[in-house]
Protein backbone atom coordinates (compact mmCIF):
# COMPACT_ATOMS: atom_id res chain seq x y z
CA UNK A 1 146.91 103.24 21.77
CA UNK A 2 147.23 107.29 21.91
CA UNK A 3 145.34 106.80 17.86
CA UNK A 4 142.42 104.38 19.45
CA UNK A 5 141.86 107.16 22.57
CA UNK A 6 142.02 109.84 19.84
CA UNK A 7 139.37 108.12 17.59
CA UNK A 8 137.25 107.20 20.82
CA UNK A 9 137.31 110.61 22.02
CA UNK A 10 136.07 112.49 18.28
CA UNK A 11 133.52 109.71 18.17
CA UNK A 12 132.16 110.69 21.76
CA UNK A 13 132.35 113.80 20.92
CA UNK A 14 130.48 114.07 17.90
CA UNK A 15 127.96 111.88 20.18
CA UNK A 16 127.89 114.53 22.70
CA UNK A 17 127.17 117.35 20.12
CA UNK A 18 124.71 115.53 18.76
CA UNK A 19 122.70 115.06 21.87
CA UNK A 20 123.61 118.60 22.67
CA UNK A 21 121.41 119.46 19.86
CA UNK A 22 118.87 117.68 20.19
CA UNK A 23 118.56 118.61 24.15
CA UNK A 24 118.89 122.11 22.80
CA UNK A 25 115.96 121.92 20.45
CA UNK A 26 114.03 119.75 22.53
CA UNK A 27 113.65 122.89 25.19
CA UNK A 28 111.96 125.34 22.75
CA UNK A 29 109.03 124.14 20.30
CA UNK A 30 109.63 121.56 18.50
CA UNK A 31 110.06 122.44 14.51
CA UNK A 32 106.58 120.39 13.48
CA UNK A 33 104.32 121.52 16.23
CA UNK A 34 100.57 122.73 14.58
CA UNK A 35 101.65 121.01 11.31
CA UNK A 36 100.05 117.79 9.56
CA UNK A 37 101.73 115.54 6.94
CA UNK A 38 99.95 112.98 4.75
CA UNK A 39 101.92 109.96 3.75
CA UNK A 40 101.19 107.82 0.99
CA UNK A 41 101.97 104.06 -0.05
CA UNK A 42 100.59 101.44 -2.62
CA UNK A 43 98.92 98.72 -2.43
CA UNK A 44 101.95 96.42 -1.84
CA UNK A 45 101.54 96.25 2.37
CA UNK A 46 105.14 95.61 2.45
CA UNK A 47 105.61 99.35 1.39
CA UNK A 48 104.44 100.47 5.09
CA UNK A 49 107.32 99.17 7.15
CA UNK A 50 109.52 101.65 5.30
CA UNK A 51 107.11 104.23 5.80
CA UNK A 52 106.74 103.80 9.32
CA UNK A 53 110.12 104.48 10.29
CA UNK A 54 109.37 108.25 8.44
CA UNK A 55 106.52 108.72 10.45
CA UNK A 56 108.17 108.00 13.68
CA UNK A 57 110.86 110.30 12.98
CA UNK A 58 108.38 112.85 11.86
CA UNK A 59 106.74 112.67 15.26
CA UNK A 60 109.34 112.80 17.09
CA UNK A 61 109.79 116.33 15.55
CA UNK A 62 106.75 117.42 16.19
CA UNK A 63 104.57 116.77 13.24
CA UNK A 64 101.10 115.28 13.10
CA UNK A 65 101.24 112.47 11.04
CA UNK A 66 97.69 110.70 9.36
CA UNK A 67 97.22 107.16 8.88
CA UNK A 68 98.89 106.43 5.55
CA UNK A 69 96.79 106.21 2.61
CA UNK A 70 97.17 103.84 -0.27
CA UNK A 71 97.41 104.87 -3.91
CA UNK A 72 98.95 103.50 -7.17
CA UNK A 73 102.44 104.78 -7.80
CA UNK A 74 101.61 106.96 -10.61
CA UNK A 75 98.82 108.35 -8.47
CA UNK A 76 100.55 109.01 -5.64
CA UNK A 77 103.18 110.91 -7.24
CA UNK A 78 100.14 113.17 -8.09
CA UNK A 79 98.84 113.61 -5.63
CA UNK A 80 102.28 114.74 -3.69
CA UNK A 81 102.45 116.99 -6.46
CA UNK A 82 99.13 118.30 -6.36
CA UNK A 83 99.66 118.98 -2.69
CA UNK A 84 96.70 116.65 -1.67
CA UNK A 85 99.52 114.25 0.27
CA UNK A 86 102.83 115.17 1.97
CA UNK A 87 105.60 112.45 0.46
CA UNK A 88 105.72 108.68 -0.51
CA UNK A 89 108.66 106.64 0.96
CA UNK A 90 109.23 104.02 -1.65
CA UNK A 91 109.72 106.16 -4.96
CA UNK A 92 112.41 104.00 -7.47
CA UNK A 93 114.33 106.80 -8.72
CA UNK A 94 114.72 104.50 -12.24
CA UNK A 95 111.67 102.88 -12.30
CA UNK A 96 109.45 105.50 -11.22
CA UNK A 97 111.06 108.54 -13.21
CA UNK A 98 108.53 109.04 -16.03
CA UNK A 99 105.61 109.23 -12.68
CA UNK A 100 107.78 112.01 -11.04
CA UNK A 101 107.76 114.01 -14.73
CA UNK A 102 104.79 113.76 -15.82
CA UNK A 103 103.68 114.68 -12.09
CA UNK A 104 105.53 118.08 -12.53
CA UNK A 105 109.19 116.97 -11.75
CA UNK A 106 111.19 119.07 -9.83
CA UNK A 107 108.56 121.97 -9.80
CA UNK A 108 106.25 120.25 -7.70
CA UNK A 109 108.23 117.41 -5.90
CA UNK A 110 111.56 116.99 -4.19
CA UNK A 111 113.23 113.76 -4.05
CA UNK A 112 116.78 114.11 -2.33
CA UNK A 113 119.35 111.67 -0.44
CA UNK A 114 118.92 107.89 -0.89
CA UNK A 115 116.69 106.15 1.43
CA UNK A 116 117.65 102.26 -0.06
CA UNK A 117 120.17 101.18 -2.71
CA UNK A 118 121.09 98.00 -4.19
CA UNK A 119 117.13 97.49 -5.04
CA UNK A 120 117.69 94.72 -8.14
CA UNK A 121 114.63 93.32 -10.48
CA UNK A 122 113.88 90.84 -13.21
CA UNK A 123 112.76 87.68 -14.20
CA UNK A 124 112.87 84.59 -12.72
CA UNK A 125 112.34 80.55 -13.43
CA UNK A 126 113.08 77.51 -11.57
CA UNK A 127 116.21 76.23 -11.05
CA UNK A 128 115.24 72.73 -12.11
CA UNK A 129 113.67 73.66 -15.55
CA UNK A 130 116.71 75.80 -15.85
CA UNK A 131 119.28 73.14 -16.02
CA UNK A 132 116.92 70.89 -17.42
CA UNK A 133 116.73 72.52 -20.64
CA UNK A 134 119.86 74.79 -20.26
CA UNK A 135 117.25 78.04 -20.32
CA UNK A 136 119.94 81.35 -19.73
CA UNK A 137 117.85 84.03 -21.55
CA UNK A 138 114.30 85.21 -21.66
CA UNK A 139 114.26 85.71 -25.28
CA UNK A 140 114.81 81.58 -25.70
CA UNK A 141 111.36 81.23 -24.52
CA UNK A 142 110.66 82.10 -28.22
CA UNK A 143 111.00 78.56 -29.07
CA UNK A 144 107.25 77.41 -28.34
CA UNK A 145 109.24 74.20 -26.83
CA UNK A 146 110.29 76.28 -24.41
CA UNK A 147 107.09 78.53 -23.66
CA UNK A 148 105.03 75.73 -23.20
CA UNK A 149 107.44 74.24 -20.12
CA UNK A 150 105.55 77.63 -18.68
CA UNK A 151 102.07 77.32 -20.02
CA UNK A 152 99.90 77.21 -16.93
CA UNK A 153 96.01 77.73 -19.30
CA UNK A 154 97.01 75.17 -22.26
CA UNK A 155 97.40 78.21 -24.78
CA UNK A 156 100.58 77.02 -25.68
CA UNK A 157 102.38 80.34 -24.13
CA UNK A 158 104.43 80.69 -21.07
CA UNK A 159 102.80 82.32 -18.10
CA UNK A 160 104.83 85.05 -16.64
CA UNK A 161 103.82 85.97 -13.47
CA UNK A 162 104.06 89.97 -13.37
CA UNK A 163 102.90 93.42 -11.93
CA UNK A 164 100.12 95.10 -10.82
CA UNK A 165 98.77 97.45 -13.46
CA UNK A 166 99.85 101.03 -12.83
CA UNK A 167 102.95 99.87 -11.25
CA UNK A 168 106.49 100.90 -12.83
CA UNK A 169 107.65 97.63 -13.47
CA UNK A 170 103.94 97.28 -15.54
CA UNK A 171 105.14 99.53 -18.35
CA UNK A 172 108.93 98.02 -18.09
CA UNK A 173 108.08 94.80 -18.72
CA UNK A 174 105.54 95.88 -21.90
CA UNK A 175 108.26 97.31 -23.06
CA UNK A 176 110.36 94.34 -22.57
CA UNK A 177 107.69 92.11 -24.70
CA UNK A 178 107.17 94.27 -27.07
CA UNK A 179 111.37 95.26 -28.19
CA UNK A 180 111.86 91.42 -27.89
CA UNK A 181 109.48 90.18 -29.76
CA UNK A 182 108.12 87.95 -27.01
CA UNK A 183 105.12 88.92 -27.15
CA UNK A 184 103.49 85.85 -29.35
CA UNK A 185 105.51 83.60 -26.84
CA UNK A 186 104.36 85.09 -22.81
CA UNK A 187 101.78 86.05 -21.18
CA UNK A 188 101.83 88.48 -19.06
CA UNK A 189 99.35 87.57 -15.77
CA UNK A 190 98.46 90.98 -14.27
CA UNK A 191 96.25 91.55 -11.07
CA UNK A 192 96.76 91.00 -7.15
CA UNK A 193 101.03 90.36 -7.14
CA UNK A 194 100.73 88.56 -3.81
CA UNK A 195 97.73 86.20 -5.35
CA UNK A 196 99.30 85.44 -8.56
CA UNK A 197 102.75 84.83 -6.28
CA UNK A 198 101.31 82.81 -4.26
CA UNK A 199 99.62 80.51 -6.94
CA UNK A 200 103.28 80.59 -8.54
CA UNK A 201 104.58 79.62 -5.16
CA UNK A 202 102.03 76.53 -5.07
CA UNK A 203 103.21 75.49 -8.42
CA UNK A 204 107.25 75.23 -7.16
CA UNK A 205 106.17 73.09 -4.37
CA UNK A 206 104.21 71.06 -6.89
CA UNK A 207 107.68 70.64 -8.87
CA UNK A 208 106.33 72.31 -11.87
CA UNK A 209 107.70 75.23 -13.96
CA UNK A 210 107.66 78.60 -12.86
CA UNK A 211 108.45 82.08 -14.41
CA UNK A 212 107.67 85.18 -12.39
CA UNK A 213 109.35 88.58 -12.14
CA UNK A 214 110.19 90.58 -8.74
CA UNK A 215 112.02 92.81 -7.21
CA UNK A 216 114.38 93.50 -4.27
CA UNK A 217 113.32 94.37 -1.35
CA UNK A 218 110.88 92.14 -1.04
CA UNK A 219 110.38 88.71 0.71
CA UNK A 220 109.89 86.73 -2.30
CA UNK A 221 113.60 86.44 -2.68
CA UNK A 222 113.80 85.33 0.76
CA UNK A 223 111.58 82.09 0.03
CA UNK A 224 112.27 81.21 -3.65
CA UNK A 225 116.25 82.14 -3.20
CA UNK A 226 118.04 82.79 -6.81
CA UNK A 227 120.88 80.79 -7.09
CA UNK A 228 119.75 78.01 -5.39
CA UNK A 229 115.86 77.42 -5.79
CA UNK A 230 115.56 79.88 -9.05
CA UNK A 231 117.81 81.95 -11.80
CA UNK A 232 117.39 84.88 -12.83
CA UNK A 233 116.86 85.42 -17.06
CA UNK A 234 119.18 87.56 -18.94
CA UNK A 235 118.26 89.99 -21.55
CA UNK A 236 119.61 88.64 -25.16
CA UNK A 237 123.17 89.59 -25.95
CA UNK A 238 123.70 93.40 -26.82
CA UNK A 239 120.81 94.80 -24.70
CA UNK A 240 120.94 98.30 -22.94
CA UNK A 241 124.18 98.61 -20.81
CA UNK A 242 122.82 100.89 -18.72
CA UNK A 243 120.91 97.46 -17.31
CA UNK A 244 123.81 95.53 -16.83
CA UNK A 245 124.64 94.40 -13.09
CA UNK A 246 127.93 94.80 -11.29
CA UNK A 247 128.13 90.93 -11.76
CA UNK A 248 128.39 91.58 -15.41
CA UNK A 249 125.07 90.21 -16.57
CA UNK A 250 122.14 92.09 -17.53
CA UNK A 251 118.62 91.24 -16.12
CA UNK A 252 117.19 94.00 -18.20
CA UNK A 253 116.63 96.22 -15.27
CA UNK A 254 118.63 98.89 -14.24
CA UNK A 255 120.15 98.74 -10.23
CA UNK A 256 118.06 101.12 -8.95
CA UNK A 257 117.43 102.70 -5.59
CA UNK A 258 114.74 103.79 -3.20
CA UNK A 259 114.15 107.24 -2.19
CA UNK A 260 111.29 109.47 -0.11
CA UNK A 261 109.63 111.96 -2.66
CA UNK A 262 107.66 115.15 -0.95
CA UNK A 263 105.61 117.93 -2.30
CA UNK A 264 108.12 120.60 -2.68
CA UNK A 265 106.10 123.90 -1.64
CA UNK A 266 105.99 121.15 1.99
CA UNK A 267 110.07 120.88 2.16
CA UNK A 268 110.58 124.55 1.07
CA UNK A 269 108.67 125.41 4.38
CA UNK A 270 110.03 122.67 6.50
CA UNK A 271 113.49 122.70 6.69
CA UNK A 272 113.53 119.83 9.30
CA UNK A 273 111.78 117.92 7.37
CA UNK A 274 113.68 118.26 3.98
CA UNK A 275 116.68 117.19 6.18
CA UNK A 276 115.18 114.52 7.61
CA UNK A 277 114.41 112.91 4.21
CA UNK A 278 117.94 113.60 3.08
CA UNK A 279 119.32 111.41 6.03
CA UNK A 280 117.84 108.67 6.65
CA UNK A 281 118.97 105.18 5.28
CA UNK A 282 117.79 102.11 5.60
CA UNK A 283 119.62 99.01 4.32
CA UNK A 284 117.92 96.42 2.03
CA UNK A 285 118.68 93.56 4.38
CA UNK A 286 116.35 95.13 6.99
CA UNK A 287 113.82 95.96 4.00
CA UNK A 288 113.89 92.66 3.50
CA UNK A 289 114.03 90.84 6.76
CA UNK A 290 110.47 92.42 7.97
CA UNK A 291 108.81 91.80 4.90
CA UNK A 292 109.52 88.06 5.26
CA UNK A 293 108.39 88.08 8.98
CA UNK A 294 104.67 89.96 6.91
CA UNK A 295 105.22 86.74 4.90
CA UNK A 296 105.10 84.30 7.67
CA UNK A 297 101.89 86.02 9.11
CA UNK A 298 103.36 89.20 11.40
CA UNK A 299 101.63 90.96 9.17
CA UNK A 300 98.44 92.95 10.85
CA UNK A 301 99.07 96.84 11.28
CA UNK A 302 100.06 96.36 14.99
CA UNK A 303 102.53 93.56 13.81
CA UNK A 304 104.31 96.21 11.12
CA UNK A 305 104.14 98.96 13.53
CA UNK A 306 106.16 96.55 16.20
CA UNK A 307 108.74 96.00 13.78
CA UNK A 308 109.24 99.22 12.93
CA UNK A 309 109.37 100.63 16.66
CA UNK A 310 111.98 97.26 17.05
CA UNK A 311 114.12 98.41 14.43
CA UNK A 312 114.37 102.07 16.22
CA UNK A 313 115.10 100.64 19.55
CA UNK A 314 117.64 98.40 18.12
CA UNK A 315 119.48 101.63 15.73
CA UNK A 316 118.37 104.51 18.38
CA UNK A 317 121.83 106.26 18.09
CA UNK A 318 121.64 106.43 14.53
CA UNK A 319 117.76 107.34 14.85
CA UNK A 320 118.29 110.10 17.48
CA UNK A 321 121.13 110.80 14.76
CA UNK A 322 118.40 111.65 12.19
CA UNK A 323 116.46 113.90 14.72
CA UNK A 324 118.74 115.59 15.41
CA UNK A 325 120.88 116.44 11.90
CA UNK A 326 116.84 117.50 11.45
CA UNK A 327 116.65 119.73 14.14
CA UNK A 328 119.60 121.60 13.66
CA UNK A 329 118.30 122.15 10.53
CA UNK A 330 115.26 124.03 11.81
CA UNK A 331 117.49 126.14 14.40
């Protein structure tokens, strides 16, 4: 018992000191007062939840924060560079690395703390057709038996549904084709993700073949659920171990994880801010919880910025945590 009212009491008090901070800071200006931040996203409208949540805490420090704008990965890391934008909240620290290089690297941009982890990608088919034809591997779609089970234009190849050009996962699964030698065998559909997805999704409630590739968080998972509706393809034997899972197979991506990337002249003045970025987390379950509710049609900018205000009501203490670990920083 005297151990439980120990614990209680170093847990109130860190509480305490917490709020003591933040009451503290709260009575002089506020460490973003007369300064304006510029976040970014992509295309991919499930990107703004995350980014949301930044902007609140951002605001509730003070800062001005502009209506996000939407650019390409590659161009957004850029453009944080370049100073044009202020910091991007859904960098993949894997998947994204050769953008944050060949944007300047660690000169120009700062990506510290983890925002997300446990982010998993790869491709996908159908349950069904899976155990149908006792399909384990992407490189056994080789066999033009097999590719045409996933030949959606009569060319005889399989259809892979896949990513938006200038997205990371783009040049991943190129890559993917081309080491393989798959590339006589799939097709890879580019354009709108959420139209080609949803023409996939049409063809699973048809009962016909499907091979697509996403990612985690996202909603799709939430729908077409792996292990029970779909399976996810392994690499062929003696691929990259650097891509293989905790589960011990290897989906050809690497786990990866999600992280907020600013323009680092920005952080270097903004010590709040740089502390801010380093503390927040937010766990893929949530990630991927909203973005199924965009799925179902919550999905307008008023229904995202409900959900993210939601989430902050329902985690204030470890909110008012952030703000305050950011605050302190600024003293």
């Amino acid at each position: 018992m005297q151990r439980t009212r120990s614990l209680v009491h170093r847990l109130l008090g860190g509480a305490l000191l917490a709020l003591g901070i933040a009451t503290q800071a709260l009575a002089g200006p506020l460490p973003g007062q007369g300064i304006t931040v510029q976040p970014l996203k992509s295309s991919l409208a499930e990107e703004a939840f995350q980014t949301l949540l930044v902007n609140r805490a951002l605001e509730k420090l003070g800062y001005t924060v502009l209506p996000m704008k939407d650019l390409e990965p590659a161009t957004e890391h850029l453009a944080i560079a370049n100073g044009d934008a202020t910091f991007m909240a859904n960098h993949w620290h894997r998947l994204h690395a050769s953008f944050y290089e060949n944007s300047g690297g660690d000169a120009k941009l700062v990506r510290s703390g983890v925002y997300a982890e446990g982010a998993v990608q790869g491709y996908l088919i159908d349950r069904a057709t899976a155990e149908r034809h006792g399909i384990t591997h992407i490189d056994q779609l080789k066999d033009p038996a097999i590719a045409k089970l996933f030949d959606t234009d009569g060319d005889g190849r399989a259809d892979l549904t896949g990513c938006n050009p200038g997205w990371g996962c783009e040049q991943a699964i190129e890559q993917h084709l081309a080491t393989h030698g798959l590339r006589d065998s799939i097709t890879h559909r580019q354009g709108s993700y959420a139209a080609l997805m949803a023409d996939t999704m049409t063809r699973y409630k048809q009962g016909q073949p499907i091979l697509y590739y996403t990612w985690t968080p996202y909603w799709v998972s939430a729908v077409l659920r792996p292990g029970s509706d779909v399976v996810w393809l392994q690499m062929p034997a003696g691929g990259a171990s650097d891509t293989r899972q905790p589960n011990g197979k290897d989906y050809g991506f690497p786990a990866d994880q999600q992280q907020i990337v600013a323009n680092r002249a920005f952080i270097e003045k903004n010590p709040a801010a740089a502390r801010l970025f380093e503390v927040m987390r937010l766990p893929i379950a949530d990630i991927n919880a909203q973005n199924l509710r965009m799925s179902q049609g919550a999905n307008t900018q008023r229904d995202v910025e409900r959900h993210a205000d939601g989430w902050i009501r329902a985690h204030q203490p470890v909110f008012d945590g952030w703000i305050a670990e950011a605050l302190a920083a600024a003293r």
